[in-house]
N, C-alpha and C. Protein backbone atom coordinates (compact mmCIF):
# COMPACT_ATOMS: atom_id res chain seq x y z
N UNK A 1 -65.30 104.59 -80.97
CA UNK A 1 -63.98 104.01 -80.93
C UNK A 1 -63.15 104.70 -79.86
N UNK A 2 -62.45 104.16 -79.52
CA UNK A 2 -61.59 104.56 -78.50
C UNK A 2 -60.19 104.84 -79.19
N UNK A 3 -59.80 106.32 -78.61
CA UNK A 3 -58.46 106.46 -79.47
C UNK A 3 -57.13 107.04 -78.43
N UNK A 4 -56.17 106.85 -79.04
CA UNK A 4 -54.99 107.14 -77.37
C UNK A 4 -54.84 108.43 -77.66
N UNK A 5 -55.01 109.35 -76.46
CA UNK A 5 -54.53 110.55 -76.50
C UNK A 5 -53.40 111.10 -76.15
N UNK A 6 -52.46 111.57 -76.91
CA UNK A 6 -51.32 111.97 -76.83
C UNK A 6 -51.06 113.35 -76.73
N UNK A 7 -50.73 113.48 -75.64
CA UNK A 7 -50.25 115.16 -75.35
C UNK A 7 -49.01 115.49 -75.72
N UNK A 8 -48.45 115.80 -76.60
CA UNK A 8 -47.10 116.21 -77.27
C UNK A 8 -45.88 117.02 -76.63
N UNK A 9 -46.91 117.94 -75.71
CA UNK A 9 -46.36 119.38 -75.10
C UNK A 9 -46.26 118.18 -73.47
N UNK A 10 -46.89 117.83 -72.94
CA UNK A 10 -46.74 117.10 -71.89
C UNK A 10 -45.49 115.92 -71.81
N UNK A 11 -45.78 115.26 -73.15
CA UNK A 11 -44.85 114.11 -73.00
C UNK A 11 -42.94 115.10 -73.61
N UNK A 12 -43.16 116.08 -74.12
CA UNK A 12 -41.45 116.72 -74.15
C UNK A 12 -41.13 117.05 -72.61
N UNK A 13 -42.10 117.65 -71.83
CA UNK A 13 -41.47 117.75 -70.53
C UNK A 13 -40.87 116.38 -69.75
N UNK A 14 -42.23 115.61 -69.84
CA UNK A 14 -41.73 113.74 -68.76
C UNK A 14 -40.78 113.50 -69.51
N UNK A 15 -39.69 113.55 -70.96
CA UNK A 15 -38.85 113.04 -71.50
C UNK A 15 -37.73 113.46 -71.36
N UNK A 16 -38.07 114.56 -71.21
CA UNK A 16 -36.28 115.50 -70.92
C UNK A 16 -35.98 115.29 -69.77
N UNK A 17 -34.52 114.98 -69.57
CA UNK A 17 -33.94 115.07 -68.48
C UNK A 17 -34.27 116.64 -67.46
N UNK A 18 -34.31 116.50 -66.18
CA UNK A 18 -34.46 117.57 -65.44
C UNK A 18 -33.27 118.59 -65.87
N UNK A 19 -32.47 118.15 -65.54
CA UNK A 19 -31.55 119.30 -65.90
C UNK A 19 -30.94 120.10 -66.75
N UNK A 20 -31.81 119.35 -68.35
CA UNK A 20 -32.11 120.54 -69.13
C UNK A 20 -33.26 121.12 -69.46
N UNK A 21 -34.36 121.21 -68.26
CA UNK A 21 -35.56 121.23 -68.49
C UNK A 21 -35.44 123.13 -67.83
N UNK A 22 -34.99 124.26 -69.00
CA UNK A 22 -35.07 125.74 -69.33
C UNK A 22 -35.86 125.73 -70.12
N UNK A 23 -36.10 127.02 -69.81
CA UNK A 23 -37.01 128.10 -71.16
C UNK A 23 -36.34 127.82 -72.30
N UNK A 24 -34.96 127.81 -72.54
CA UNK A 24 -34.80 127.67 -74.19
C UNK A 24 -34.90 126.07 -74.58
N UNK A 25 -34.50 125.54 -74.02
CA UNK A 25 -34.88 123.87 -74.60
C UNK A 25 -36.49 123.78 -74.39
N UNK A 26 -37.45 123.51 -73.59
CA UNK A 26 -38.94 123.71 -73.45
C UNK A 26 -39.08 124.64 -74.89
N UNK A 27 -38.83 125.82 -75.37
CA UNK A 27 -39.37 126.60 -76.61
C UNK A 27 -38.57 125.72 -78.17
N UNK A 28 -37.37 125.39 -77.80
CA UNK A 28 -37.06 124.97 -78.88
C UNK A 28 -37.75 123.87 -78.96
N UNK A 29 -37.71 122.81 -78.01
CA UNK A 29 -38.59 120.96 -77.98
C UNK A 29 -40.17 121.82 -78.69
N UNK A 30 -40.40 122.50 -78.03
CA UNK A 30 -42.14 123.31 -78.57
C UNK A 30 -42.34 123.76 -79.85
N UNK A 31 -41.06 124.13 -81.09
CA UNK A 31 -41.04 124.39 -82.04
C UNK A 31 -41.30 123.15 -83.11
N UNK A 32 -40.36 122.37 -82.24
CA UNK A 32 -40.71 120.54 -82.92
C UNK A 32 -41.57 119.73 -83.09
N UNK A 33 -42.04 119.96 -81.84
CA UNK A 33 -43.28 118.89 -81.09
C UNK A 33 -44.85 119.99 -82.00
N UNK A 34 -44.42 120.80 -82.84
CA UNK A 34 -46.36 121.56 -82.70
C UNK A 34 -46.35 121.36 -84.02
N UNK A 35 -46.01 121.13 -85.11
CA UNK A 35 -45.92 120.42 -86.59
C UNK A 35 -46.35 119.04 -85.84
N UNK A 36 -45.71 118.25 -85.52
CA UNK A 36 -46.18 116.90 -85.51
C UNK A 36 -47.74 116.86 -84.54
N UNK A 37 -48.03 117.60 -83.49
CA UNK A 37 -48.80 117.46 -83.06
C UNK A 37 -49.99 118.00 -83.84
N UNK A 38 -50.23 119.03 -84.67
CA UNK A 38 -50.73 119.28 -86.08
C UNK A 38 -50.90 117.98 -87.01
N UNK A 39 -50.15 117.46 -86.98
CA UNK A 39 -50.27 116.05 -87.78
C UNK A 39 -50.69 115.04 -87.72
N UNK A 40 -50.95 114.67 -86.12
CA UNK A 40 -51.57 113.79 -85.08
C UNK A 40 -52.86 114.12 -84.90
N UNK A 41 -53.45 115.18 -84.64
CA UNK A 41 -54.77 115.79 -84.74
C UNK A 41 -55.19 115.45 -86.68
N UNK A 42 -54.67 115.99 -87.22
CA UNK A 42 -55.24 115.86 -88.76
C UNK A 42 -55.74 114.03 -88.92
N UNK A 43 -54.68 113.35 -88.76
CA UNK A 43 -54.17 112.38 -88.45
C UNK A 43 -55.87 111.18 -88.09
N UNK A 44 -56.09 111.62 -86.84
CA UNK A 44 -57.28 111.23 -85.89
C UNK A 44 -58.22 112.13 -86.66
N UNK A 45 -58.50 113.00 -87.18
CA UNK A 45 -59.91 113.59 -87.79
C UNK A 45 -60.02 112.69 -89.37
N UNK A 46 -58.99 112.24 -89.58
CA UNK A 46 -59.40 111.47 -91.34
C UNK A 46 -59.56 110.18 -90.50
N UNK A 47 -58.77 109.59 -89.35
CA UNK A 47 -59.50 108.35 -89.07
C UNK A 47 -61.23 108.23 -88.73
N UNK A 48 -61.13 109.54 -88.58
CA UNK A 48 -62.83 109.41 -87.74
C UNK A 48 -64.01 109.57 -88.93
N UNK A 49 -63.61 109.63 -90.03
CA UNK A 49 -64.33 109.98 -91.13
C UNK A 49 -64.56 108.92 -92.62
N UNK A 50 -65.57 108.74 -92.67
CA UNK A 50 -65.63 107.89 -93.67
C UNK A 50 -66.33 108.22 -95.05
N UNK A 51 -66.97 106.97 -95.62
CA UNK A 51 -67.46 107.95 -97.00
C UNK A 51 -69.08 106.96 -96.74
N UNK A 52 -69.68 107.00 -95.25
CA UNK A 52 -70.98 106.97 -95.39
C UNK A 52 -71.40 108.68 -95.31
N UNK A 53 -72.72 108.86 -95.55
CA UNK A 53 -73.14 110.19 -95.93
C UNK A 53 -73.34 110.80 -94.56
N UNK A 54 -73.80 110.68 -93.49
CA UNK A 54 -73.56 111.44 -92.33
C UNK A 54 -72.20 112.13 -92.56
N UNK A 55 -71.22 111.24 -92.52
CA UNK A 55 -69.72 111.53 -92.40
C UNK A 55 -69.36 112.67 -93.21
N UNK A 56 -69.91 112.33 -94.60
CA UNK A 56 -69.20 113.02 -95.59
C UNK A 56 -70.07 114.56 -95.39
N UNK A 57 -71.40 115.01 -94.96
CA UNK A 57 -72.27 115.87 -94.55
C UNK A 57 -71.61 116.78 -93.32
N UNK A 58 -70.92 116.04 -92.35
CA UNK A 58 -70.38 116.60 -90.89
C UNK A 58 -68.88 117.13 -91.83
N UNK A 59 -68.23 116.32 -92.00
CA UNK A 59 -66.52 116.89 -92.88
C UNK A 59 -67.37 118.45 -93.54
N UNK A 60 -68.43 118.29 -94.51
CA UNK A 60 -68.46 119.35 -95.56
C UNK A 60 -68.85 120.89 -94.54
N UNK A 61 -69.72 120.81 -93.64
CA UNK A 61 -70.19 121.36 -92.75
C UNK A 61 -68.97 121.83 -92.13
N UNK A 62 -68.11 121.24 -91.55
CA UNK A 62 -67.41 121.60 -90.80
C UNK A 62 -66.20 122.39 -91.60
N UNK A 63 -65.92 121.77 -92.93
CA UNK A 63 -64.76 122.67 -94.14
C UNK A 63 -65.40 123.67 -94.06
N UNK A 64 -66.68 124.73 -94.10
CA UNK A 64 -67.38 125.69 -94.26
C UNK A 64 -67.35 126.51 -93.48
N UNK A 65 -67.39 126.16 -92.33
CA UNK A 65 -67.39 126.57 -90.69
C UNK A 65 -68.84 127.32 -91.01
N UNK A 66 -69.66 125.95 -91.25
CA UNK A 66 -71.08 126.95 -90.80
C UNK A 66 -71.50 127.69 -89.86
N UNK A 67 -72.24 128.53 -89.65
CA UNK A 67 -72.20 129.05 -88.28
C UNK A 67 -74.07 128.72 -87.90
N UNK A 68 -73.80 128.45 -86.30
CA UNK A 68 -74.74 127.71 -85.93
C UNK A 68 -74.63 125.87 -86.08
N UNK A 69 -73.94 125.31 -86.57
CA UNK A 69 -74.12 123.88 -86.75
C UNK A 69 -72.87 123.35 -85.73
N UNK A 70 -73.64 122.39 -85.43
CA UNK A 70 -73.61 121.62 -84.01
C UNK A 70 -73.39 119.81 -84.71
N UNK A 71 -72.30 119.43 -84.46
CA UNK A 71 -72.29 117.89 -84.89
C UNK A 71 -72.85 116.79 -83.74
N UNK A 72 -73.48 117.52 -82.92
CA UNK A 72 -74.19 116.78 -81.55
C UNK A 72 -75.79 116.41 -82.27
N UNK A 73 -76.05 117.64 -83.00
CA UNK A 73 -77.38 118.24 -83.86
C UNK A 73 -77.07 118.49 -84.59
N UNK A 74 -76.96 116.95 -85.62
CA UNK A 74 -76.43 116.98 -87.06
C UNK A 74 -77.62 117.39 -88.07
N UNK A 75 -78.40 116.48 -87.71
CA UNK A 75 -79.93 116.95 -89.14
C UNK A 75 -80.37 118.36 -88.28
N UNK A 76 -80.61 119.23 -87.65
CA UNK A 76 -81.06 120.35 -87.03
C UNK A 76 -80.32 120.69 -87.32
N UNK A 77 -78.87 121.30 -87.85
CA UNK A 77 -78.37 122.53 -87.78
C UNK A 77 -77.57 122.12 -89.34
N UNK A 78 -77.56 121.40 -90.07
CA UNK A 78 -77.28 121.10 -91.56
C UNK A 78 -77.39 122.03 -92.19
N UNK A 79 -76.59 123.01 -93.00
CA UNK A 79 -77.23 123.21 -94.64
C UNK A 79 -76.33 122.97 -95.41
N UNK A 80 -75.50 122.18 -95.21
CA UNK A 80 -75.05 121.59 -96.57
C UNK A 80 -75.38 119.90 -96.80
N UNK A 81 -75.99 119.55 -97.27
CA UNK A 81 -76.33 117.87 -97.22
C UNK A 81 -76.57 117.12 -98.38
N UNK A 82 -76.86 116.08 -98.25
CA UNK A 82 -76.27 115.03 -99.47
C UNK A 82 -77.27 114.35 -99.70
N UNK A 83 -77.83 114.05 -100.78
CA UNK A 83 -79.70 112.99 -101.43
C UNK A 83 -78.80 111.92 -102.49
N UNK A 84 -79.17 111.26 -102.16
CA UNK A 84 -79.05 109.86 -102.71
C UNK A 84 -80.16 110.30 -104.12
N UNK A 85 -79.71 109.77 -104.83
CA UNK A 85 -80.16 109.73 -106.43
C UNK A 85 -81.12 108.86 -106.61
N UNK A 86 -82.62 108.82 -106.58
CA UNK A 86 -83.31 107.61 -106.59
C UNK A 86 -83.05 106.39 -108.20
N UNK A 87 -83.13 105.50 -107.82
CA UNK A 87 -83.05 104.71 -108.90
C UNK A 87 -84.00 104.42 -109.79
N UNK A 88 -83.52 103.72 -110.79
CA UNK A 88 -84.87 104.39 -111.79
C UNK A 88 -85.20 102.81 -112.11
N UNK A 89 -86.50 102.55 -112.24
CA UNK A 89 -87.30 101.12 -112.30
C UNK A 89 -86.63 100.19 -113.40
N UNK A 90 -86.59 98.87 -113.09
CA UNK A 90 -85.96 97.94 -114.07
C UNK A 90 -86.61 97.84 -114.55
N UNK A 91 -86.52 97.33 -115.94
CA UNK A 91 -87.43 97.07 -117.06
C UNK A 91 -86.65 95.46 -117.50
N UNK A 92 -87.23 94.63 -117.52
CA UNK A 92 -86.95 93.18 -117.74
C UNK A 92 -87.55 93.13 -119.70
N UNK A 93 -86.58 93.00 -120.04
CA UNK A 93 -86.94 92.16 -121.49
C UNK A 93 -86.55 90.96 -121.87
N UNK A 94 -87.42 89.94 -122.73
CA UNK A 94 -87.07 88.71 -123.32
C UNK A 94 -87.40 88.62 -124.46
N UNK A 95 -86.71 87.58 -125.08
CA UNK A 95 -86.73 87.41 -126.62
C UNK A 95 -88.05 86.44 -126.98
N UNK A 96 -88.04 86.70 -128.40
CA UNK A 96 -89.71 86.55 -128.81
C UNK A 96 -89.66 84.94 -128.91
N UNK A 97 -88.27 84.18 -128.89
CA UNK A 97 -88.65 82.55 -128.70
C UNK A 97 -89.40 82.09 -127.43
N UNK A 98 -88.83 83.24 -126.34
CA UNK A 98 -90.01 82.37 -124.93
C UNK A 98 -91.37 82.39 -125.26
N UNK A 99 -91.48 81.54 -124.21
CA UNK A 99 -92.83 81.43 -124.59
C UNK A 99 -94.24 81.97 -123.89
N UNK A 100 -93.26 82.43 -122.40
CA UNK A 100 -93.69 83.08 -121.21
C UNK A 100 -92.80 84.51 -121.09
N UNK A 101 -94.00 85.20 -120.81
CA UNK A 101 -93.33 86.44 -120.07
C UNK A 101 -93.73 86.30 -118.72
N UNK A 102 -91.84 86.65 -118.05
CA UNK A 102 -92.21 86.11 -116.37
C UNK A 102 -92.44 87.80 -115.90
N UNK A 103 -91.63 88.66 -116.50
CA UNK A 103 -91.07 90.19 -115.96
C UNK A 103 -92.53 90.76 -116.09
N UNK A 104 -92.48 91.07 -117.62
CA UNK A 104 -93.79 92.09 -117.78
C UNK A 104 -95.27 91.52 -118.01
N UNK A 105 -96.25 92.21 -117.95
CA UNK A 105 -97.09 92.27 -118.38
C UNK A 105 -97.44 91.97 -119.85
N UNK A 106 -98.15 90.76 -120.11
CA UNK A 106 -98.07 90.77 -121.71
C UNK A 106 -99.61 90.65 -121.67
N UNK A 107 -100.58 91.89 -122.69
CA UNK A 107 -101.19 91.94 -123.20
C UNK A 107 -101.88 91.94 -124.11
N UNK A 108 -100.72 91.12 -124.74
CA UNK A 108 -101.38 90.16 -126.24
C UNK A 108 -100.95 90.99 -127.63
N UNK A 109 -100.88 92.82 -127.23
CA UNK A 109 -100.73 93.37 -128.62
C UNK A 109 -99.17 93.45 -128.92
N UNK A 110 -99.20 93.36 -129.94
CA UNK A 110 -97.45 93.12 -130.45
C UNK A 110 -97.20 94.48 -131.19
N UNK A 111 -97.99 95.27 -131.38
CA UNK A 111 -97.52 96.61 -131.82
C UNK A 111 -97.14 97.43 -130.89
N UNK A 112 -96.75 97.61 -129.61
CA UNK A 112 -95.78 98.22 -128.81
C UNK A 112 -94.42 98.45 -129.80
N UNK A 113 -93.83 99.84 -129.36
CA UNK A 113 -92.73 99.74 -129.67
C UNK A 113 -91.36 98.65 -129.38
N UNK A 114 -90.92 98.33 -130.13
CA UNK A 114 -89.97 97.34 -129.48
C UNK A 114 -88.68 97.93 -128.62
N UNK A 115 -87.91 97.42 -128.17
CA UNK A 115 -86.92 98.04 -127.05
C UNK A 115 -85.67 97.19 -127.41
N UNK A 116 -84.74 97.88 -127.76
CA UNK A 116 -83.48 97.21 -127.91
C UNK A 116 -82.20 97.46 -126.59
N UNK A 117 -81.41 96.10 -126.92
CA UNK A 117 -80.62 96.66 -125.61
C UNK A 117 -79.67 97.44 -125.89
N UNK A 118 -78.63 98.00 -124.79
CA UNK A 118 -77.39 98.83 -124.80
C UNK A 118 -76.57 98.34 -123.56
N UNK A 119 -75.41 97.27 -123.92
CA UNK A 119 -75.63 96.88 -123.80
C UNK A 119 -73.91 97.30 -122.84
N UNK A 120 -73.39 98.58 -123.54
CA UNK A 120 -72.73 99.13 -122.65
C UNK A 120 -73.25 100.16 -121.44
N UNK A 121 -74.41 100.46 -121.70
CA UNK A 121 -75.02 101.11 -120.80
C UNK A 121 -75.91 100.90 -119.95
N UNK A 122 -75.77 99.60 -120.04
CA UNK A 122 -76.98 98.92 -118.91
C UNK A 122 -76.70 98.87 -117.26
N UNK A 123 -77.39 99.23 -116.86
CA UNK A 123 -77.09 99.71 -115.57
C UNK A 123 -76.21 100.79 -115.16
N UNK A 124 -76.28 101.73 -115.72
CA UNK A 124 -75.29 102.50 -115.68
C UNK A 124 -76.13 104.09 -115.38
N UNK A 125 -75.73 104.37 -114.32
CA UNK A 125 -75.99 105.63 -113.86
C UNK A 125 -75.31 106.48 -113.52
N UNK A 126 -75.67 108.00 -114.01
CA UNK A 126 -74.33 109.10 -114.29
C UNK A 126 -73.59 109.68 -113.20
N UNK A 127 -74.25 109.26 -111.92
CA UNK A 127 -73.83 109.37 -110.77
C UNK A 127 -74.92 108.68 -109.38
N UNK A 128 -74.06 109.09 -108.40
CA UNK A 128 -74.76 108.17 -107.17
C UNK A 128 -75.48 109.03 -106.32
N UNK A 129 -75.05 110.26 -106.02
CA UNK A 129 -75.41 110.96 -104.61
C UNK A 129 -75.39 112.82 -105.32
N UNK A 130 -75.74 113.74 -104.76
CA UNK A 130 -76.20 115.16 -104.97
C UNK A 130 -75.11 115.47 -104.04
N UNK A 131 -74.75 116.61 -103.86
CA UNK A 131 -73.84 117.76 -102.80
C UNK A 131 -74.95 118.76 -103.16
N UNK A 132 -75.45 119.21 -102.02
CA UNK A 132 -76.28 120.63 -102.20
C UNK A 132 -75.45 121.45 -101.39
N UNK A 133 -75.13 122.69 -101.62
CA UNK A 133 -73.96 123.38 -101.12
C UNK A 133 -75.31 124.75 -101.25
N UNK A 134 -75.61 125.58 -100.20
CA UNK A 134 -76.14 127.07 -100.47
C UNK A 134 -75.04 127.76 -101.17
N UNK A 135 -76.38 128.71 -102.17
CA UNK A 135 -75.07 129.38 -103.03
C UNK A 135 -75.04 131.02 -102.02
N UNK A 136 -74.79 130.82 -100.79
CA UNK A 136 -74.00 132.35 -100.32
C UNK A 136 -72.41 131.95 -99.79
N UNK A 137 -72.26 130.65 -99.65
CA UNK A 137 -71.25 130.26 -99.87
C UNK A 137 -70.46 130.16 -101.14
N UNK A 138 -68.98 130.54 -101.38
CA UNK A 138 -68.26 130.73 -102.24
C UNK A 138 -67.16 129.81 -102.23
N UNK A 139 -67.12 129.21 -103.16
CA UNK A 139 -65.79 127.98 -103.51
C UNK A 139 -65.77 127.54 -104.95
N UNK A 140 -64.67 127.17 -104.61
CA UNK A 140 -64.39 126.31 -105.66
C UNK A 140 -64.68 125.01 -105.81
N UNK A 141 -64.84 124.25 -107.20
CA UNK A 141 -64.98 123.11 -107.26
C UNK A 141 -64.43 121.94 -107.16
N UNK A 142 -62.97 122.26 -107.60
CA UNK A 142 -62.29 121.30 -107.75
C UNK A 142 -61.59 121.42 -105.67
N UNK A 143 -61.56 121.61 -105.16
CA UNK A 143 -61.31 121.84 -104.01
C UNK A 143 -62.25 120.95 -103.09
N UNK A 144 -63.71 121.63 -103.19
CA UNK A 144 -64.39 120.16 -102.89
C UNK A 144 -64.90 118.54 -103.16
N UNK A 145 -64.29 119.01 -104.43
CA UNK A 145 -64.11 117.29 -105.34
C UNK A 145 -62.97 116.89 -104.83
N UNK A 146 -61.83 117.08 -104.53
CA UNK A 146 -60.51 116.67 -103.68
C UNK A 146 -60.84 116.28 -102.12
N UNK A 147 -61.87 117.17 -101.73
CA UNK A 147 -62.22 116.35 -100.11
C UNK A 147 -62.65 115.49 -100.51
N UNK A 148 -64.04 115.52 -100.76
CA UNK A 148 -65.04 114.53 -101.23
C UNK A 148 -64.46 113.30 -101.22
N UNK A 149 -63.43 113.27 -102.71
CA UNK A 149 -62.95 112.42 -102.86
C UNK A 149 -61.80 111.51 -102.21
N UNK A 150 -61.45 112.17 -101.09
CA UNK A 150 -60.24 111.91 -100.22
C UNK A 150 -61.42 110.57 -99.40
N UNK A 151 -62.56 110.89 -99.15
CA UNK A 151 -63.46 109.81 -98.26
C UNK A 151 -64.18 108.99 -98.72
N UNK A 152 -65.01 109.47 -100.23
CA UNK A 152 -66.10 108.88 -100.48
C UNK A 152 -65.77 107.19 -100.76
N UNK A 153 -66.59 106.52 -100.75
CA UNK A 153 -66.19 104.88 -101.40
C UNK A 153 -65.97 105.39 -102.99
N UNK A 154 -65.58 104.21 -103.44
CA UNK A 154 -64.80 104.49 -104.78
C UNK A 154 -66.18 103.70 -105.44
N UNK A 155 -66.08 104.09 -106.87
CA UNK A 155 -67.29 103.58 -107.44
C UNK A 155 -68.40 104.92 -107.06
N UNK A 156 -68.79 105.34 -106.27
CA UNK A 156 -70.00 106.59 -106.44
C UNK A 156 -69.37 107.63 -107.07
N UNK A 157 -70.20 108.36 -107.93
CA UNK A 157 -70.22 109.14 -108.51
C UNK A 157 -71.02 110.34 -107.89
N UNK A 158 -70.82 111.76 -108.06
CA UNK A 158 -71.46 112.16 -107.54
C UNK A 158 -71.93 113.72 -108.31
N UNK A 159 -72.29 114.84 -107.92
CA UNK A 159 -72.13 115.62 -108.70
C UNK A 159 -72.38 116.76 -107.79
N UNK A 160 -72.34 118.33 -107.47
CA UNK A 160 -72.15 119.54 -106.69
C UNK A 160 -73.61 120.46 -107.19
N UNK A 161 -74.71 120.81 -106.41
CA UNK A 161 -75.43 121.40 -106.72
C UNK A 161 -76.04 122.74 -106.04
N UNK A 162 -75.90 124.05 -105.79
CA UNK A 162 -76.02 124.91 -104.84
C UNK A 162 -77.77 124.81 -104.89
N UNK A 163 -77.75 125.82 -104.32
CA UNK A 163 -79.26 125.84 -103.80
C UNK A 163 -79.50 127.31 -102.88
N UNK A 164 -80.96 128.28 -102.74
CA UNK A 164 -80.97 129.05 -102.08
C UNK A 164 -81.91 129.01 -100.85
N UNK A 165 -81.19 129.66 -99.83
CA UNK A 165 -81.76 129.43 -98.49
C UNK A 165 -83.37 130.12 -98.12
């Protein structure tokens, strides 16, 4: 994406009239202009960030200030990264009026255990994605559940797991 770059400290000079363009107006305009330009930078780093998992992997990396990691050489210089939760196999059931089983396998014996539904819990998984964080790093939790959550799509669930190097 293409984004406009705004020089803050550049554009107080082209704005001021010349002839109050001193050391004390330049330091005072500079006291003004470096909060907002702080804000403009923050600003452009949450636009650039989303809640696919590269994204959310480069943000966590970079909150850490790993040392050695390179966002040019994102999978090469990683150790904090994110696994998708594999999903767990559907199981198709039908009631004993059909007359066909299309889903499973029917092998004729009827003493299988039977399987009832739930019917609030169907499809329902306790989360979406892992955070593996090394544990020589030190934090808190609720701190990185507040980033996390500042990007991720809504609906994943997720959960924080350290790990040793």
């Amino acid at each position: 994406m293409l984004w406009q770059v705004i020089n803050f400290f550049v554009l107080r000079e082209q704005l001021l009239p010349t002839f109050l363009r001193h050391d004390r107006m330049l330091l005072f305009l500079q006291s003004i202009v470096t909060p907002l330009d702080e804000i403009y930078k923050e600003t452009l780093y949450k636009m650039q960030h989303d809640g696919t998992t590269i994204s959310l992997e480069k943000m966590l990396n970079e909150h850490f200030q790993v040392v050695g990691y390179n966002h040019q050489n994102h999978d090469a210089t990683k150790t904090i990264y994110i696994e998708d939760v594999p999903q767990p196999d559907k199981l198709y059931i039908y009631q004993d009026e059909e007359d066909e089983v299309i889903f499973l396998e029917d092998d004729g014996d009827d003493n299988e255990d039977d399987i009832f539904l739930d019917s609030d819990n169907e499809g329902f998984l306790s989360y979406s994605f892992i955070i593996y964080i090394p544990d020589t790093y030190e934090f808190q939790e609720y701190n990185i559940r507040a980033l996390v959550d500042t990007y991720r799509y809504f609906g994943k669930k997720y959960i924080i797991q350290t790990y040793t190097l």
